[in-house]
Protein backbone atom coordinates (compact mmCIF):
# COMPACT_ATOMS: atom_id res chain seq x y z
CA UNK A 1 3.98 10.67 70.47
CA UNK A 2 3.19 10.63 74.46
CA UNK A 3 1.04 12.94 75.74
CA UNK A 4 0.78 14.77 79.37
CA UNK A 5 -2.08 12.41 80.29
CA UNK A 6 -0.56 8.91 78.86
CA UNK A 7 2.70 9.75 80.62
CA UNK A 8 0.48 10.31 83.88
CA UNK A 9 -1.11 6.62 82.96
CA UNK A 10 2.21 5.12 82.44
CA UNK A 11 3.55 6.65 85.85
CA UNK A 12 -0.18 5.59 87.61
CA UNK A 13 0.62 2.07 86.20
CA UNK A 14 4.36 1.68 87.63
CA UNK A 15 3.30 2.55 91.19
CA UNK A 16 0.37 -0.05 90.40
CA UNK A 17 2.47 -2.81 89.54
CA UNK A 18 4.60 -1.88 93.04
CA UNK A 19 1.39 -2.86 95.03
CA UNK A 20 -0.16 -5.22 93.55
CA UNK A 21 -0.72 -8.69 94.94
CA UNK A 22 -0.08 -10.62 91.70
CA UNK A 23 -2.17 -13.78 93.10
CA UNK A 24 -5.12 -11.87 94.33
CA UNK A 25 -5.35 -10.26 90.07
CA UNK A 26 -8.46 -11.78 89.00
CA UNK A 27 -8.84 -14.84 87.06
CA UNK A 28 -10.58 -15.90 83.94
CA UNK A 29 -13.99 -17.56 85.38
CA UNK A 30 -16.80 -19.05 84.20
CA UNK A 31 -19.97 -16.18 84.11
CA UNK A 32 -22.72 -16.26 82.96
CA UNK A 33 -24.15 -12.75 82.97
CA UNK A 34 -22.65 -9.64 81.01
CA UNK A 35 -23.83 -6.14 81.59
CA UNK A 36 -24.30 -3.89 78.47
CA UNK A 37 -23.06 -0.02 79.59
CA UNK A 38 -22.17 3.24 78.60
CA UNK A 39 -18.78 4.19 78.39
CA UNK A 40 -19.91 7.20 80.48
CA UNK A 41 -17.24 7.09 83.95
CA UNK A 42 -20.19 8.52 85.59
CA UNK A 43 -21.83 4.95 85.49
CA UNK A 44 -21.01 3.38 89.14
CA UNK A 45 -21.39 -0.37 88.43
CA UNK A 46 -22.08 -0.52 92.35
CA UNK A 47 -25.27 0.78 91.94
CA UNK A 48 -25.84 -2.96 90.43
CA UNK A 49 -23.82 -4.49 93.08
CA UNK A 50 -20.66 -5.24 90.80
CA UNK A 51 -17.71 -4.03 93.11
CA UNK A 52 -14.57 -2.31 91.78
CA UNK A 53 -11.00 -3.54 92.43
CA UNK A 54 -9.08 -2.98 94.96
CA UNK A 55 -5.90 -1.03 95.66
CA UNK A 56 -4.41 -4.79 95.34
CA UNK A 57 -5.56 -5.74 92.21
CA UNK A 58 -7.85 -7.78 93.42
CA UNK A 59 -11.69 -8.26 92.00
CA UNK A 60 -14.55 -9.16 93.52
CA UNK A 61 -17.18 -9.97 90.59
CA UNK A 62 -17.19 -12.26 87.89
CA UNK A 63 -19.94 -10.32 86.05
CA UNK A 64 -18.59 -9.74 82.31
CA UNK A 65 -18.59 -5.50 81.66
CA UNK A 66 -19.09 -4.28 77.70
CA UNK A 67 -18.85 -0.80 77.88
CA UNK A 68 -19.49 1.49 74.58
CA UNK A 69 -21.04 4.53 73.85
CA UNK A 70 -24.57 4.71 74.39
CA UNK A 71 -24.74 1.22 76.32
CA UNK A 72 -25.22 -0.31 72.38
CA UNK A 73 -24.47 -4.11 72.02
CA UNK A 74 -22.01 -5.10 69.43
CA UNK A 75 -22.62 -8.60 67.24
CA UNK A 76 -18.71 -9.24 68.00
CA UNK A 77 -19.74 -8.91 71.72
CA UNK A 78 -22.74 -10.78 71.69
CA UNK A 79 -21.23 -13.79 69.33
CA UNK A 80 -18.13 -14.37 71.52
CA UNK A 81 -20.24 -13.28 74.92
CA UNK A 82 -22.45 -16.15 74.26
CA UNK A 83 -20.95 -18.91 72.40
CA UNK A 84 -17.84 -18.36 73.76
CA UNK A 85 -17.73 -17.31 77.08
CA UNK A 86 -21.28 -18.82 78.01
CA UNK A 87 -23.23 -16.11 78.70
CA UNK A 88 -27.05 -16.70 78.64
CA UNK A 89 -28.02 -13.83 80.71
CA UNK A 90 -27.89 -10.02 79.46
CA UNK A 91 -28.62 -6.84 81.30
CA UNK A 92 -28.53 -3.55 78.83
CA UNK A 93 -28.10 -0.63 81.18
CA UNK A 94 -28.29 2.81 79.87
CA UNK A 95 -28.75 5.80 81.87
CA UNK A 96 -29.95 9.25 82.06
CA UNK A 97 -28.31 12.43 80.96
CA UNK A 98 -26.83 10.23 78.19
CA UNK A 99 -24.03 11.85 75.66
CA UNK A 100 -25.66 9.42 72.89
CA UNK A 101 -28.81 11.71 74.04
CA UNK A 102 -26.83 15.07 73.47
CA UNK A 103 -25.46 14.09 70.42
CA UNK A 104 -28.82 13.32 68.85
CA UNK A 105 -30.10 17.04 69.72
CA UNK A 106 -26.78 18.31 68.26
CA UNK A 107 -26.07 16.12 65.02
CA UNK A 108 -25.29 19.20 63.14
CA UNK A 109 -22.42 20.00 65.52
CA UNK A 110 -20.94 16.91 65.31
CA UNK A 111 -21.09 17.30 61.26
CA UNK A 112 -19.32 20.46 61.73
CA UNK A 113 -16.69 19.39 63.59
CA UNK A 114 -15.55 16.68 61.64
CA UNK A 115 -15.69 18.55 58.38
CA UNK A 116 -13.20 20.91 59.90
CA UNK A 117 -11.19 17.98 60.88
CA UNK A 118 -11.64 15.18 57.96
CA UNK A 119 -9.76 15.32 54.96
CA UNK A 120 -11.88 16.30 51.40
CA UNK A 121 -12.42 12.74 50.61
CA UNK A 122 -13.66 12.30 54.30
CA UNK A 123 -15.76 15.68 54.02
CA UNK A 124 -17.48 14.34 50.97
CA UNK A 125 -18.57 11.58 52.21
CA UNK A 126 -19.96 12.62 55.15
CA UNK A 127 -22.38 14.90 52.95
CA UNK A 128 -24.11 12.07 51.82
CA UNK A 129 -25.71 11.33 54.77
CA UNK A 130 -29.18 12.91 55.79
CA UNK A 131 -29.70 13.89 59.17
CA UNK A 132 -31.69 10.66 60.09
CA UNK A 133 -29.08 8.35 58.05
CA UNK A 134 -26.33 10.14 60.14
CA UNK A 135 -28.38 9.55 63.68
CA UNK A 136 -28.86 6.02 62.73
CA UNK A 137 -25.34 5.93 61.52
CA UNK A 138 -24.19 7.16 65.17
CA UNK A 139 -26.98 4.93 66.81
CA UNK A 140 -28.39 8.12 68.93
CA UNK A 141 -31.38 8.41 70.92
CA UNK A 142 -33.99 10.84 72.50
CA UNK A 143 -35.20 9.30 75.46
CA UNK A 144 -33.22 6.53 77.14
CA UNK A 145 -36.34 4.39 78.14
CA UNK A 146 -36.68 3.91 74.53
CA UNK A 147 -33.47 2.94 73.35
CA UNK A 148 -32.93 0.79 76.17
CA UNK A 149 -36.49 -1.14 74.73
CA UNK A 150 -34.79 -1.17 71.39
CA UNK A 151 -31.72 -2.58 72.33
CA UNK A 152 -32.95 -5.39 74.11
CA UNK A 153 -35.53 -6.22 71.38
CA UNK A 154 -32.75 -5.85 68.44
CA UNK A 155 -30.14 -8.42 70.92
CA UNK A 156 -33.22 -11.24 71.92
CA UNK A 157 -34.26 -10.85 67.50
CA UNK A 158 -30.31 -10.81 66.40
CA UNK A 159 -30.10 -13.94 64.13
CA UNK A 160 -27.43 -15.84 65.79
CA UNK A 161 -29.02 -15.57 69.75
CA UNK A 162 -30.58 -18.43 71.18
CA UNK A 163 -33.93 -18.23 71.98
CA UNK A 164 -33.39 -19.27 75.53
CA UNK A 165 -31.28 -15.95 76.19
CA UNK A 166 -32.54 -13.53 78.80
CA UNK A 167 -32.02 -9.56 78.50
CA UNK A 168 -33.03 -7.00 80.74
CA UNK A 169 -33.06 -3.04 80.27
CA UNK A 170 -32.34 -0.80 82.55
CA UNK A 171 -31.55 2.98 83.07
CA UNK A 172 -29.20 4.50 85.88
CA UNK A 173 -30.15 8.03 87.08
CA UNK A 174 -26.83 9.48 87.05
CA UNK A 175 -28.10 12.38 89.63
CA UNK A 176 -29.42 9.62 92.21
CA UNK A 177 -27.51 6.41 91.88
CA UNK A 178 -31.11 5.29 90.97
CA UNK A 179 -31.84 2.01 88.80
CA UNK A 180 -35.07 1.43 86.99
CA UNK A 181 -35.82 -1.79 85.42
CA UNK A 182 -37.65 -1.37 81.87
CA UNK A 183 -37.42 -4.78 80.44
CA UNK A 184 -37.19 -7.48 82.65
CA UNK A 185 -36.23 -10.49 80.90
């Protein structure tokens, strides 16, 4: 079923592919740094000196960009970032006025609103979890700062990443544009 805003991606897509420069499209290249994010749009990768495309098609960084809620690493990420695509080099940047934040003050909403949409079996169990199970469950924070510590000190001890592996943690002020480097690698 198509909605109002895929049909308005489809129709941003066609008039896309009409200017596009096909041989400026980026290329698979070598990199080896990834950047950790937050799925949050109001993350301006700028800020870190990682340009955007242009009208074109056409990229100007090779920097690899795993974006997920909450700036959290994945293993899947982090297993195919580094032994496959060769990154050695990790920078974990969260940011301020975080939803991951929100949604730790406001667990109990979230519970609500998926036992009015989850079937019974769903509903039931969903009621197993305590309220700290169910944060931990969600991976939420409090404060930024210190999940951005976490993070970096759960990728450098995951089983599977060399010891050699740098990670850095930083949080973006979404207000200011501002970065602030927490953990430098």
């Amino acid at each position: 079923m198509s909605t109002p805003r895929l049909a308005e991606m489809l129709q941003a897509n066609r008039a896309f592919q009409a200017n596009i420069d096909v041989q400026r499209l980026p290329k698979r290249a070598p990199e080896t740094m990834a950047v950790i994010t937050c799925m949050d749009p109001r993350i301006n990768l700028e800020a870190l000196g990682i340009a955007g495309f242009g009208a074109d098609g056409s990229g100007n960084s090779d920097v690899r960009i795993i974006r997920t809620i909450g700036g959290r690493a994945d293993v899947r990420s982090l297993v195919i970032g580094t032994f496959l695509a060769g990154i050695n080099e990790y920078v974990v940047l969260m940011h301020k006025d975080c939803g991951c934040c929100l949604a730790h003050s406001k667990l109990d909403v979230i519970r609500q609103n998926m036992e009015a949409r989850l079937a019974p079996d769903q509903r039931e169990r969903l009621g197993r979890f305590s309220d700290t199970e169910f944060a931990e469950w969600l991976q939420t924070f409090a404060d930024p700062y210190e999940a951005v510590k976490t993070e970096v000190e759960m990728i450098k001890s995951f089983p599977f990443m060399p010891t050699d592996i740098v990670v850095h943690g930083l949080v973006y002020d979404v207000g200011t544009g501002a970065v602030e480097v927490v953990v430098e690698g």
